[in-house]
Every structure is written in structure tokens, then in C-alpha cells.
N, C-alpha and C. Protein backbone atom coordinates (compact mmCIF):
# COMPACT_ATOMS: atom_id res chain seq x y z
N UNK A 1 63.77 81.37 90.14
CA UNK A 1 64.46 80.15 89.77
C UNK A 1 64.26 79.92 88.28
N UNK A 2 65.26 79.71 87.47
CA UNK A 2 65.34 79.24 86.48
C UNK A 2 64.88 77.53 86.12
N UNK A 3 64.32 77.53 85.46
CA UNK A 3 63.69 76.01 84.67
C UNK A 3 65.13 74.82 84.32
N UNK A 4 65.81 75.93 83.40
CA UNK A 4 67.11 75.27 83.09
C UNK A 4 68.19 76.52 83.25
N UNK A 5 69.37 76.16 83.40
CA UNK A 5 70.61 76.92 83.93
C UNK A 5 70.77 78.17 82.52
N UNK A 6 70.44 79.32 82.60
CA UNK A 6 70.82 80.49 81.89
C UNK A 6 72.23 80.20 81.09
N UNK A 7 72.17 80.55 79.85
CA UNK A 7 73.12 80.68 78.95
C UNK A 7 73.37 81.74 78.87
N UNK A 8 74.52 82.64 79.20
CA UNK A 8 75.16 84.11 78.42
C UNK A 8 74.92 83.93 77.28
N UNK A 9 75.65 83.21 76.47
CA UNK A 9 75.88 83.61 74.96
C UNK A 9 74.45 83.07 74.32
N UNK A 10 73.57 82.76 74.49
CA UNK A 10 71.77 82.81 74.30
C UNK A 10 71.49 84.05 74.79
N UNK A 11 71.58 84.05 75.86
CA UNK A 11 70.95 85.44 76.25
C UNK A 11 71.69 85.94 77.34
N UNK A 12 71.68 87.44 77.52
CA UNK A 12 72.96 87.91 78.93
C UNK A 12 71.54 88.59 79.74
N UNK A 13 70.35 88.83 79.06
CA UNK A 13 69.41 89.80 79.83
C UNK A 13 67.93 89.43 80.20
N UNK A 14 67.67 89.32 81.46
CA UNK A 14 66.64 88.74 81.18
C UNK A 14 65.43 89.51 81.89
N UNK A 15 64.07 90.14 81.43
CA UNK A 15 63.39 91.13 81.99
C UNK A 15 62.20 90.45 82.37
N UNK A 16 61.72 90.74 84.28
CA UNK A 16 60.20 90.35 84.00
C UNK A 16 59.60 91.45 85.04
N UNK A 17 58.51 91.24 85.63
CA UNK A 17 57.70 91.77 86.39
C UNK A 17 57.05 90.99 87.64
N UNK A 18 57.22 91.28 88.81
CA UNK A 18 57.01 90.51 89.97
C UNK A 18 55.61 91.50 90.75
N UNK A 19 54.76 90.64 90.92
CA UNK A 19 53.04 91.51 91.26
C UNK A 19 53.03 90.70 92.62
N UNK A 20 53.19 91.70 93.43
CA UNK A 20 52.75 90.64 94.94
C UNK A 20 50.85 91.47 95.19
N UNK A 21 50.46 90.54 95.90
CA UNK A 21 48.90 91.26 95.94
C UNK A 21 48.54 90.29 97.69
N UNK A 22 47.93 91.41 98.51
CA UNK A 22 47.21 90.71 99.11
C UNK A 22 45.96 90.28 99.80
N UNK A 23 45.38 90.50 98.05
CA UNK A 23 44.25 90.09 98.22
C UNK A 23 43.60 91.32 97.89
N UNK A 24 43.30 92.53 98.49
CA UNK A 24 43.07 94.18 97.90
C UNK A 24 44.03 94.57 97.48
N UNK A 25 44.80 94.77 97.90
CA UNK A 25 45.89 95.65 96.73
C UNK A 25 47.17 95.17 96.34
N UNK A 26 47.71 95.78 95.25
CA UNK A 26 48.69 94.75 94.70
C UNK A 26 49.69 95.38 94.47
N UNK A 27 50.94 95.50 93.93
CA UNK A 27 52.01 96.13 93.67
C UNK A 27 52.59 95.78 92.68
N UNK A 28 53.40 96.14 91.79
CA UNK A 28 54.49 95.51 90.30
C UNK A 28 55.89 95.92 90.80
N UNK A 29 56.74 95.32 90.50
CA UNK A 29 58.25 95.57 90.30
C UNK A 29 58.71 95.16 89.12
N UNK A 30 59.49 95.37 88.52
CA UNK A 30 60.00 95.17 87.03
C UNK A 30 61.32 94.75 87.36
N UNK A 31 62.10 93.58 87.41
CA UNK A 31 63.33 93.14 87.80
C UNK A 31 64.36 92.94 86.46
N UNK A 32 65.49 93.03 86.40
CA UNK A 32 66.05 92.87 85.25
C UNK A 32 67.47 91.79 86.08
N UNK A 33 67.21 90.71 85.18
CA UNK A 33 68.22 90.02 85.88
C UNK A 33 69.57 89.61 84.67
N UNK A 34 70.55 89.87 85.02
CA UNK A 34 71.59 89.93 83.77
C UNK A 34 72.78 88.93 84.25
N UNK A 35 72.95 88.12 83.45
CA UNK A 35 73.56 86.64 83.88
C UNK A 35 75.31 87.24 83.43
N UNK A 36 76.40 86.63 84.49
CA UNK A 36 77.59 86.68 84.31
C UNK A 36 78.21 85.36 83.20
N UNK A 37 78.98 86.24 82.45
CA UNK A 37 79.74 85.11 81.49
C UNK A 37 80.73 84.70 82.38
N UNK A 38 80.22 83.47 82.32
CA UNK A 38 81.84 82.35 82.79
C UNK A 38 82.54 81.34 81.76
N UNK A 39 83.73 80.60 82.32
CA UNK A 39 84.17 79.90 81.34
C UNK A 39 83.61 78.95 81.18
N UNK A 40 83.19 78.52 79.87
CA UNK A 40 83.20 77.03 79.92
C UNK A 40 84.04 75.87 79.38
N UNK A 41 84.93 76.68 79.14
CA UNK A 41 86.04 75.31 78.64
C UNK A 41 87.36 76.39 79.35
N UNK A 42 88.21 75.12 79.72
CA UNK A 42 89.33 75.65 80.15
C UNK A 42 90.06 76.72 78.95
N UNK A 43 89.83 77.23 78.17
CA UNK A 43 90.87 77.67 76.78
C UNK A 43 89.97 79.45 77.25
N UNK A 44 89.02 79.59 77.99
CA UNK A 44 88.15 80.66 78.13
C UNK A 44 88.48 80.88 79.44
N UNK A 45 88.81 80.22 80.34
CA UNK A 45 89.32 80.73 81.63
C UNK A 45 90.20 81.49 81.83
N UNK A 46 90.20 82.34 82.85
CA UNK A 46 90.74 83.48 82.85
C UNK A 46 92.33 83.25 83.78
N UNK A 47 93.25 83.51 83.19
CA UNK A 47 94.88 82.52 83.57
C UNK A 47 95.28 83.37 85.22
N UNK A 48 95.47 82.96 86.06
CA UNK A 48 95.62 83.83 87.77
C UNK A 48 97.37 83.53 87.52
N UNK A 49 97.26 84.96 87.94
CA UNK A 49 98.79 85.78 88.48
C UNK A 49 98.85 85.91 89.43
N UNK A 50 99.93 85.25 90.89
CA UNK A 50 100.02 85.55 92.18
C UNK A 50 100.79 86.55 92.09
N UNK A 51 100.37 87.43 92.79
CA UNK A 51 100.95 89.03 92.88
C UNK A 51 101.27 89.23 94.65
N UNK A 52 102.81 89.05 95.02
CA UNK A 52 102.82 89.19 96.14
C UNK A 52 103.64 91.01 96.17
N UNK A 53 103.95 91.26 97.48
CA UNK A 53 104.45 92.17 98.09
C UNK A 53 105.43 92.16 98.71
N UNK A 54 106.81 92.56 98.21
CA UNK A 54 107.76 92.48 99.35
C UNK A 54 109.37 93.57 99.22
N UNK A 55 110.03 93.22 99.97
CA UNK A 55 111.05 93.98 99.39
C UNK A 55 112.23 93.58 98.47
N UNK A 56 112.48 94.47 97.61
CA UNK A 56 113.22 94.10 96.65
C UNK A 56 113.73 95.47 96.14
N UNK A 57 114.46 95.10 94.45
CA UNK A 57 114.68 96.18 94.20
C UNK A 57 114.05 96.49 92.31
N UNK A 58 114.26 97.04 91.66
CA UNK A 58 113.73 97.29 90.64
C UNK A 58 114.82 98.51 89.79
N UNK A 59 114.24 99.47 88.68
CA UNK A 59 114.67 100.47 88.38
C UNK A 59 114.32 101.76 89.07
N UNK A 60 113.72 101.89 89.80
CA UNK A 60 114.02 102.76 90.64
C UNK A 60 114.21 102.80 92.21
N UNK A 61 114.64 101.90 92.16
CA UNK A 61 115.54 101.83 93.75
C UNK A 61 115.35 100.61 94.19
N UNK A 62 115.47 100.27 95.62
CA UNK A 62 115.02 99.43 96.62
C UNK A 62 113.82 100.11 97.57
N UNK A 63 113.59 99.03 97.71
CA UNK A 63 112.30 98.99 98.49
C UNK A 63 111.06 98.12 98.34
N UNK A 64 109.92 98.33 98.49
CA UNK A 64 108.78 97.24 98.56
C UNK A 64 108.45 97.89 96.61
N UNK A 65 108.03 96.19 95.99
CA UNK A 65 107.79 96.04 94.39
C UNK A 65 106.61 94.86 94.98
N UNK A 66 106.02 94.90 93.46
CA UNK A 66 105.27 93.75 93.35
C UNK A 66 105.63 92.75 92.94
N UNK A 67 106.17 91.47 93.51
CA UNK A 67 106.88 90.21 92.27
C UNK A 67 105.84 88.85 92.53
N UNK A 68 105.89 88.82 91.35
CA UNK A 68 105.31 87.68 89.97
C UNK A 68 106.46 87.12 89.75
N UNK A 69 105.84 85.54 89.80
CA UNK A 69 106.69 84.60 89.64
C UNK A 69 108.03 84.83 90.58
N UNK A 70 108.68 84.96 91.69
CA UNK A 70 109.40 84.97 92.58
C UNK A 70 110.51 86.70 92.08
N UNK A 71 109.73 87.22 90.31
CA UNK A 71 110.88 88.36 90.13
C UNK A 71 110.11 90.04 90.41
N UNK A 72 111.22 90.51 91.00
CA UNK A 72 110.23 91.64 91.42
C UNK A 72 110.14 92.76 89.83
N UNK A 73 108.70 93.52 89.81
CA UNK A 73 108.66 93.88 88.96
C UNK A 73 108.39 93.78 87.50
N UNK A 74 108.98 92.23 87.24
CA UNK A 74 109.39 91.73 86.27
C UNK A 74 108.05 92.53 85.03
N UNK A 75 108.92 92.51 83.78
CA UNK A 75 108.32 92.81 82.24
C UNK A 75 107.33 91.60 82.04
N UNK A 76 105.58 91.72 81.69
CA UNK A 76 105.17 90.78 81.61
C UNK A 76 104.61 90.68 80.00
N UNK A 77 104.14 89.88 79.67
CA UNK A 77 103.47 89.48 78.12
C UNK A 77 101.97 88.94 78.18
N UNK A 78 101.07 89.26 77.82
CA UNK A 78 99.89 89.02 78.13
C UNK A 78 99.66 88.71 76.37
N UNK A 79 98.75 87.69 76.08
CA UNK A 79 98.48 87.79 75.13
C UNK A 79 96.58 88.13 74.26
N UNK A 80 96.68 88.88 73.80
CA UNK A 80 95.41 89.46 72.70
C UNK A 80 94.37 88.55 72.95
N UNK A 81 93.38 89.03 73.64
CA UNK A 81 91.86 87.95 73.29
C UNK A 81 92.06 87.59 74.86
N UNK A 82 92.70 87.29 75.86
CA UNK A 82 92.70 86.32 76.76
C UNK A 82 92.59 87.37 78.40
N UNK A 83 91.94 86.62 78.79
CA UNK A 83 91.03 87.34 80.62
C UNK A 83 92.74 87.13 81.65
N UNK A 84 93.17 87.62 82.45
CA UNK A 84 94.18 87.57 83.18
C UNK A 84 93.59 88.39 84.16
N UNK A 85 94.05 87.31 85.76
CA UNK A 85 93.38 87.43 86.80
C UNK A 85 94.84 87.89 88.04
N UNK A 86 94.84 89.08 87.99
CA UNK A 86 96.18 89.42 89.04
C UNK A 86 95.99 89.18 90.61
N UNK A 87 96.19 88.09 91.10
CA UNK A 87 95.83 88.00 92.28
C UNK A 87 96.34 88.77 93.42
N UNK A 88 95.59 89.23 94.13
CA UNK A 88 95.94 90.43 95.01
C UNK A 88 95.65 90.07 96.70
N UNK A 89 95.42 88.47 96.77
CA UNK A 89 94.88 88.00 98.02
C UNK A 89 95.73 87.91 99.19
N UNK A 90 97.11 88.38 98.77
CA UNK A 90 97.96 88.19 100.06
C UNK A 90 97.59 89.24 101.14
N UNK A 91 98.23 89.38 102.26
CA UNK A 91 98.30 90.57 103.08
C UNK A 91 99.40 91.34 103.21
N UNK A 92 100.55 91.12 101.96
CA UNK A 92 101.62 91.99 101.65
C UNK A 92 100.66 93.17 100.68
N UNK A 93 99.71 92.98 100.03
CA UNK A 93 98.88 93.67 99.21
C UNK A 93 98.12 94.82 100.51
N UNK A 94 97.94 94.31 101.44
CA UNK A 94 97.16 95.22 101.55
C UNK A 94 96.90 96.79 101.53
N UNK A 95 97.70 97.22 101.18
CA UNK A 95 97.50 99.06 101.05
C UNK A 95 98.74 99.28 99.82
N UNK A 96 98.45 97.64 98.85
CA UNK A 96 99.45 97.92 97.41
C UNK A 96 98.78 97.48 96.16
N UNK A 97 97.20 98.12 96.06
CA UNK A 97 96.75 98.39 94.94
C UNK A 97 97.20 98.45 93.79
N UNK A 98 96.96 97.01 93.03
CA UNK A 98 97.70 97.09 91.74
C UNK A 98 96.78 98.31 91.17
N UNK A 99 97.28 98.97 89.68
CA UNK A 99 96.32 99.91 88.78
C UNK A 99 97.33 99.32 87.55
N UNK A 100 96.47 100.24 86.34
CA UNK A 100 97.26 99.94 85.23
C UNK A 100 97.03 101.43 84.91
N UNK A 101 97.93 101.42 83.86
CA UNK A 101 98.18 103.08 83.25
C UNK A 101 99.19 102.79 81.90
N UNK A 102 98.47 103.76 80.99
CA UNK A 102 99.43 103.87 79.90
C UNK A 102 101.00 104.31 79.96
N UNK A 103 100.94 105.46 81.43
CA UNK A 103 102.01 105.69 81.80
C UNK A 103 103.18 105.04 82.63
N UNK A 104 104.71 105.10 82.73
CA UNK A 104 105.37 104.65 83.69
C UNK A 104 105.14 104.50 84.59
N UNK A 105 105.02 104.10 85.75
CA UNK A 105 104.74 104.70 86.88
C UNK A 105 103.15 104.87 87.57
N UNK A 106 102.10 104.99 86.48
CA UNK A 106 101.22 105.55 86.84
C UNK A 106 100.68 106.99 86.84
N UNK A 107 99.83 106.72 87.99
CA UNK A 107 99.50 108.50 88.25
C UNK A 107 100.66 109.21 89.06
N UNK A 108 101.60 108.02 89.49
CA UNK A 108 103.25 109.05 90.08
C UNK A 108 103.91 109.31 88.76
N UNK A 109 103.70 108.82 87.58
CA UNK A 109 104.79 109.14 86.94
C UNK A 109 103.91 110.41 85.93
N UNK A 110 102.60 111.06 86.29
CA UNK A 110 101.83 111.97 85.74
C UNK A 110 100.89 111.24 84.34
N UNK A 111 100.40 110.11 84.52
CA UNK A 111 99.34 109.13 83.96
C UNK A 111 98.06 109.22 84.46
N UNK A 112 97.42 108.43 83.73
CA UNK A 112 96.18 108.10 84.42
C UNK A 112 95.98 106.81 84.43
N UNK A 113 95.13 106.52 85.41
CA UNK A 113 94.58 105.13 85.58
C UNK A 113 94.00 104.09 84.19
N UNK A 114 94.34 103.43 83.83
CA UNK A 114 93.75 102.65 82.95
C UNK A 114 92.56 101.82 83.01
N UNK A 115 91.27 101.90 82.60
CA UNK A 115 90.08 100.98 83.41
C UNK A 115 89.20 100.36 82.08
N UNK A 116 89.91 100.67 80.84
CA UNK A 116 89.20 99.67 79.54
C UNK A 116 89.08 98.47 79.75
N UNK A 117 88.39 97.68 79.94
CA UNK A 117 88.35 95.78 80.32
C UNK A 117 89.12 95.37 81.58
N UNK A 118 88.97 96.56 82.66
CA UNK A 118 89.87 95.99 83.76
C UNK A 118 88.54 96.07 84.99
N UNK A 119 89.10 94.96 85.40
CA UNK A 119 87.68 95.16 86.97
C UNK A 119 88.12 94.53 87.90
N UNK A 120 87.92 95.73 88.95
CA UNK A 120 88.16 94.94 91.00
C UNK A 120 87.62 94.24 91.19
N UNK A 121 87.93 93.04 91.83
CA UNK A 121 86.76 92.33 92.82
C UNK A 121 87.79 91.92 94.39
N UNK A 122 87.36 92.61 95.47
CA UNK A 122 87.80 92.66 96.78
C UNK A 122 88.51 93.97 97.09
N UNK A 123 89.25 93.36 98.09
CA UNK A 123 90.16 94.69 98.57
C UNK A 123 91.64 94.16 98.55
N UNK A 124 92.39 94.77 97.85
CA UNK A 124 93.74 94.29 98.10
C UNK A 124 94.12 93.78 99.31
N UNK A 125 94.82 92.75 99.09
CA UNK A 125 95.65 92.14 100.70
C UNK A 125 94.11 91.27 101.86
N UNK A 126 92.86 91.12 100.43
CA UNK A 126 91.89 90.45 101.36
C UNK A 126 91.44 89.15 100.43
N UNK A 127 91.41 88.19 100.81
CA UNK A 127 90.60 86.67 100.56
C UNK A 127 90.00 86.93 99.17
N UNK A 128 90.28 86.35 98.35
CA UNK A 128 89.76 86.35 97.28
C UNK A 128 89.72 87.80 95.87
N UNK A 129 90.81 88.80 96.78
CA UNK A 129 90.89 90.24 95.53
C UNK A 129 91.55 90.07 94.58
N UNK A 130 91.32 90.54 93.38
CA UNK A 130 92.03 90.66 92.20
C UNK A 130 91.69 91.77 91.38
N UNK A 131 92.82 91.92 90.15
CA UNK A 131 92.36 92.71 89.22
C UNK A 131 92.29 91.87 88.04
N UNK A 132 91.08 91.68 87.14
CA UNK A 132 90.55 91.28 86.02
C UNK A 132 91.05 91.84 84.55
N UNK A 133 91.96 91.84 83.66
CA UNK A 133 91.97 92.56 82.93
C UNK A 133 91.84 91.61 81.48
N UNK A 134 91.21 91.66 80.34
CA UNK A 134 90.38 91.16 79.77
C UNK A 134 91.54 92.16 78.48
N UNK A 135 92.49 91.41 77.83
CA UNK A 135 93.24 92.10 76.80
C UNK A 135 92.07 92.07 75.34
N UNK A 136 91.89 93.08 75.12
CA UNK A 136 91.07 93.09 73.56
C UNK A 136 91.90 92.54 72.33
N UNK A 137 91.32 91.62 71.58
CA UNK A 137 91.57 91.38 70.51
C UNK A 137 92.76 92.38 69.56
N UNK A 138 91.63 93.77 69.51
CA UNK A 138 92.76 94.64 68.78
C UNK A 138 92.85 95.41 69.07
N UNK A 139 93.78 95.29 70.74
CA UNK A 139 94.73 96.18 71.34
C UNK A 139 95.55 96.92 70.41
N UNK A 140 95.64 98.40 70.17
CA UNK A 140 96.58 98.86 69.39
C UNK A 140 97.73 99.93 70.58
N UNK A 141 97.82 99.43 71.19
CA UNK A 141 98.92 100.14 72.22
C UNK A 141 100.16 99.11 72.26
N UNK A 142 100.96 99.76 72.78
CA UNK A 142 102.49 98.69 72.73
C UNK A 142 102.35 98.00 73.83
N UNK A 143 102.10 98.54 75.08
CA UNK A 143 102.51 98.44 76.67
C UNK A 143 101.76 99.45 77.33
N UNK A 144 101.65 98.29 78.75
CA UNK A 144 100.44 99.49 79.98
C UNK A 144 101.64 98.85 80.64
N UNK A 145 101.74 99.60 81.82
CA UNK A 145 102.17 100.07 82.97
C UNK A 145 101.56 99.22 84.40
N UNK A 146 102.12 98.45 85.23
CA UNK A 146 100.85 98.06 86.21
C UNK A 146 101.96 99.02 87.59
N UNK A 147 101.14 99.60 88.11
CA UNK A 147 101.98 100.45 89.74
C UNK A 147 100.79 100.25 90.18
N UNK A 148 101.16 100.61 91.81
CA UNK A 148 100.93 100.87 93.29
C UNK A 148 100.04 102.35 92.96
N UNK A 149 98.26 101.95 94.10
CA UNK A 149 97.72 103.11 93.35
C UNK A 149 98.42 104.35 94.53
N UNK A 150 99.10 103.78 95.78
CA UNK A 150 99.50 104.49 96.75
C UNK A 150 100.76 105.04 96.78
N UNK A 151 102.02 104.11 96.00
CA UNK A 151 103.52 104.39 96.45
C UNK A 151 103.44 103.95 95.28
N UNK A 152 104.89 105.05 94.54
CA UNK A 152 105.93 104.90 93.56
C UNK A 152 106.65 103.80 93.49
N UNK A 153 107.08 104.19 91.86
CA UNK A 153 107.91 102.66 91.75
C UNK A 153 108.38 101.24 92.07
N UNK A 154 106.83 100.86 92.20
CA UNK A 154 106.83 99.27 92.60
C UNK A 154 106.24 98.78 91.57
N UNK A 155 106.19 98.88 90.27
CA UNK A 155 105.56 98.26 89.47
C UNK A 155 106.51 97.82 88.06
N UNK A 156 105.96 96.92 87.22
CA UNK A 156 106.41 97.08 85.72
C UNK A 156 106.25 97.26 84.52
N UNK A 157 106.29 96.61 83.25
CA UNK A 157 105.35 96.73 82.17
C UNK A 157 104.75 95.75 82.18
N UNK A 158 104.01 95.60 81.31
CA UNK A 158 102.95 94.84 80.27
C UNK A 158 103.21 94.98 78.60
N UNK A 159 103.37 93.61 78.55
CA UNK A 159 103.85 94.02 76.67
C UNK A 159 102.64 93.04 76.10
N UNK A 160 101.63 92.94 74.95
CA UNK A 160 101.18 91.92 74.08
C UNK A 160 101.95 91.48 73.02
N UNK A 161 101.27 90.43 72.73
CA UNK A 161 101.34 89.26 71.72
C UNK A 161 100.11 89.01 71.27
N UNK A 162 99.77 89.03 70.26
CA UNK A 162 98.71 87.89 69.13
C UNK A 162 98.98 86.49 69.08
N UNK A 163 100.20 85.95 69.30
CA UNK A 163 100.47 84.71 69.65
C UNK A 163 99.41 83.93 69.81
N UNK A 164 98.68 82.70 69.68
CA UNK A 164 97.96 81.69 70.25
C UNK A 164 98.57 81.21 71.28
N UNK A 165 97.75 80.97 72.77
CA UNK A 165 98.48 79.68 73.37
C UNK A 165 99.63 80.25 74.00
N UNK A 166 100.21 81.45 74.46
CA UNK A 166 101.40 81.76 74.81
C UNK A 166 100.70 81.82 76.37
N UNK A 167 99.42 82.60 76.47
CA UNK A 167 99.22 82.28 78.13
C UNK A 167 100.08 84.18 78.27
N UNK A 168 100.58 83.43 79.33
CA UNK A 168 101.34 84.95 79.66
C UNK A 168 103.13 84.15 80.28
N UNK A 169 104.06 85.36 80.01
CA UNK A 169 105.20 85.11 80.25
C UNK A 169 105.93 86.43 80.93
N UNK A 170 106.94 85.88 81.49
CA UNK A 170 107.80 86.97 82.46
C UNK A 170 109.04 87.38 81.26
């Protein structure tokens, strides 16, 4: 237990040593406990994208896409510096693994997975999953790619902005 509530930006790491003894003999463990950055002002929170599953159509055909904001596929804008939270909690998700990739398509369109500032938490199509992706300051790429880590052409781009304050747009 902490005395007072841990600060990240004071400190992210914190090291001690735990000695249980009972009485003849004793033991050490060395614990390292490393505190998660959260927001603390709304301007640091990380902006949630409902990411459903359904059928539609796109540029390469008809069939099941991912649509944001009611458009399937759609071209998105993320802007420089800012956490974006792709929500993946429906059960149209479930076996439609968002990924990101420099490439079209993905690893269908002969890419690779993209995983610089991006992180899972759940399982697609379960209570609370998403993908985390955390745009760097000085992104020097044009556009990533977000697809299906299972099935082709259900996905779209990703474009940045330096913009302040733009949030993200379709």
C-alpha cells in the first residue's frame, strides 16, 4: 500500500524488497512495481473509436468491413501527439482483429503488422477489447493501413495531422 497515490510523471518505477521470516528462517524477494500512466485531464485522454462489424461494401468488393462512425471502411485522420482507443467490444468483432500495417491491406496485401505505440487489451468481439494506438509526435510516415488480422479487404487508411484539437475525423 502506498502512503499517498503514486505519480507516473514523479516516478513510473518503484523497487523494494519483501523478507518474510518465521522466526528461524527467512526469505527476500525483490519486487519491482511500475505504475501505469493515466489521464489526468481530459486533453490527455485517450479519444474511443466504436469499431463495429458488418456487411457492406468498400474498394474491394462487398462483404463484411469495419465501419466507424456508421461508414464502412471510411479514410480516418488521427492527429500527432494524441492516444486513440479503437473499440473492438462488439461481437461483430469477434474473429475481426483490427491490426495496423504500413501496407494496404495488411499482411494480405504482403505487409507487416505495425506494433510502434500500438497495444491489445482483450479479445476482439469481448467486453472491454481494444486497440491503443498512441500517434508519436514526429510521425514521419504519410498513412498506416488498419485490416482484419484474418480476412482481406475490410479495412481503411489512417492519415495524420499536427493540427491541435482536431481529435480525429472520417
Amino acid at each position: 500500500v502506498f502512503l499517498s497515490a503514486p505519480d507516473y510523471e514523479t516516478q513510473a518505477i518503484y523497487q523494494t524488497e519483501v523478507v518474510v521470516s518465521d522466526g528461524t528462517t527467512s526469505t527476500t524477494q525483490a519486487i519491482t512495481i511500475e505504475i501505469v500512466d493515466i489521464a489526468e485531464t481530459t486533453n490527455e485522454a485517450p479519444l474511443e473509436i466504436n469499431v463495429i462489424v458488418d456487411s457492406g461494401s468498400n474498394g474491394y468488393g462487398s462483404g463484411n468491413k469495419y465501419f466507424i462512425d456508421g461508414s464502412a471502411s471510411p479514410d480516418i485522420t488521427l492527429e500527432a501527439g494524441k492516444t486513440y482507443r479503437f473499440l473492438q467490444s462488439a461481437s461483430s468483432n469477434g474473429t475481426h482483429k483490427m491490426q495496423l500495417s504500413l501496407q494496404n491491406d495488411g499482411t494480405h496485401g504482403g505487409g507487416t503488422q505495425y506494433t510502434s505505440n500500438v497495444d491489445y487489451v482483450g479479445s476482439a468481439g469481448s467486453a472491454g477489447a481494444y486497440l491503443q494506438f498512441t500517434v508519436p509526435t514526429d510521425i514521419d510516415i504519410d498513412a498506416l493501413y488498419y485490416y482484419c488480422q484474418n480476412h482481406s479487404g475490410m479495412g481503411g487508411r489512417i492519415f495524420f495531422t499536427a493540427t491541435p484539437n482536431t481529435g480525429y475525423q472520417i
